[in-house]
Protein backbone atom coordinates (compact mmCIF):
# COMPACT_ATOMS: atom_id res chain seq x y z
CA UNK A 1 0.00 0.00 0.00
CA UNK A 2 2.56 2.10 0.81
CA UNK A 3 4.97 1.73 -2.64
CA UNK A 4 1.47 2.50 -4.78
CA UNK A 5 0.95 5.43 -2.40
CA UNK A 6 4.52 6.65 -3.42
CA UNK A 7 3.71 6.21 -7.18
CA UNK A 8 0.39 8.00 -6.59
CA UNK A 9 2.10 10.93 -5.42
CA UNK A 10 4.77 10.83 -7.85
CA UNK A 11 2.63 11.14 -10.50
CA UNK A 12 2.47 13.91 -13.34
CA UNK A 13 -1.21 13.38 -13.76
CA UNK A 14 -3.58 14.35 -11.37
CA UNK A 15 -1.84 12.92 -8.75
CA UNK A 16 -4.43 13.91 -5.96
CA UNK A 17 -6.84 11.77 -7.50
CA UNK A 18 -4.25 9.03 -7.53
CA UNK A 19 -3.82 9.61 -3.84
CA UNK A 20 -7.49 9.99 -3.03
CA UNK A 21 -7.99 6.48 -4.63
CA UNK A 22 -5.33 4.95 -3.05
CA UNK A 23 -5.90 6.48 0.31
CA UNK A 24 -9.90 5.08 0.18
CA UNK A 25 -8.50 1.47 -0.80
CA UNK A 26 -6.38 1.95 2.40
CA UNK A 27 -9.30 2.99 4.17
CA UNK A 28 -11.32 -0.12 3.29
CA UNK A 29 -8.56 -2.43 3.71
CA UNK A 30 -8.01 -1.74 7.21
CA UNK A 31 -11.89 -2.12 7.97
CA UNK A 32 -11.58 -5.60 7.43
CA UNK A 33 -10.72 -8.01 9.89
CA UNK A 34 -7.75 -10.37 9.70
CA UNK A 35 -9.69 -14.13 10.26
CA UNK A 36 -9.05 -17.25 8.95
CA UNK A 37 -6.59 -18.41 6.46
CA UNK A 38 -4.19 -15.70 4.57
CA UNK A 39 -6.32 -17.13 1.21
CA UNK A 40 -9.50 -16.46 3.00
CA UNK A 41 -7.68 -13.31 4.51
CA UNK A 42 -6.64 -11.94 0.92
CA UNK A 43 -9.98 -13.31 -1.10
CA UNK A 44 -12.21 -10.77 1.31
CA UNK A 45 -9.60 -7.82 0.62
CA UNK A 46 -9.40 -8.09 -2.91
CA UNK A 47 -13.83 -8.71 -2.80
CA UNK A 48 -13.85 -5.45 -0.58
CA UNK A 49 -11.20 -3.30 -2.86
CA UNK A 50 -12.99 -4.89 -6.17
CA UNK A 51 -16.29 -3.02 -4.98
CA UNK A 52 -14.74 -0.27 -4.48
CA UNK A 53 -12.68 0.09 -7.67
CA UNK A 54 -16.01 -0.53 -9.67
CA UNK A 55 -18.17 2.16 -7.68
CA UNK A 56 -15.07 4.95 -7.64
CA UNK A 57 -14.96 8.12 -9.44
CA UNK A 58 -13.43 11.08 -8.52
CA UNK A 59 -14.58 13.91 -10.98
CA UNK A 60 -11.65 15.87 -10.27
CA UNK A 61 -9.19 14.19 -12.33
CA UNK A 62 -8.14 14.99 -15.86
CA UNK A 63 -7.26 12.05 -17.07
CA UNK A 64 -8.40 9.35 -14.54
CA UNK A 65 -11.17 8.35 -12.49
CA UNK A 66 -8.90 6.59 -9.55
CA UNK A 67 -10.32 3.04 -10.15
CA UNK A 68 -7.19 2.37 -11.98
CA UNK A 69 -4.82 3.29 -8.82
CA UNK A 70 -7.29 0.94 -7.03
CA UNK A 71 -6.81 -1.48 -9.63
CA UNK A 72 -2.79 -1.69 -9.32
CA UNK A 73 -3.38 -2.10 -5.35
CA UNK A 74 -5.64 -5.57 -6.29
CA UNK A 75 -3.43 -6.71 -8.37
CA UNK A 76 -0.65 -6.40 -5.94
CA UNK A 77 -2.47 -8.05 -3.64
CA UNK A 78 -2.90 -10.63 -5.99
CA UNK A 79 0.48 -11.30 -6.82
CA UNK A 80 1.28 -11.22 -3.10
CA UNK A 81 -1.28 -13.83 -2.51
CA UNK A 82 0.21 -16.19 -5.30
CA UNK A 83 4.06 -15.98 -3.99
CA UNK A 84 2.07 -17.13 -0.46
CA UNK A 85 0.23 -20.40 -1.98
CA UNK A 86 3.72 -21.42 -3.87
């Protein structure tokens, strides 16, 4: 969360909208408990960030909505969760 935060604000294109998004995906990440296995543990963050990413929009942004910095955080997730199972 904290390297696509980095990028966020790094960015040359509306980078507070990149930081909004990514700052709501932390949000919602840290509402959900840590139960069960780190599969089960990682399939209910990715569910919870999914919704999110398809309900975002920030109006502010030039050329992007946010959903896409959401995006890159689930698919992180994602790749952490398959280095796990190996």
């Amino acid at each position: 969360m904290a390297d696509r935060q980095a990028a966020a604000s790094a960015s040359p294109y509306d980078w507070k909208v990149c930081v909004g998004a990514v700052s709501a995906a932390q949000g919602e990440f840290e509402k959900i408990a840590v139960a069960g296995t780190a599969h089960e543990y990682a399939t209910a963050v990715i569910a919870c960030l999914e919704r999110l990413r398809d309900t975002y929009y920030d109006p502010d942004g030039e050329y992007t909505s946010g959903r896409s910095d959401i995006g890159t955080v689930v698919e992180k997730i994602r790749e952490a969760l398959k280095s796990v199972s190996q």
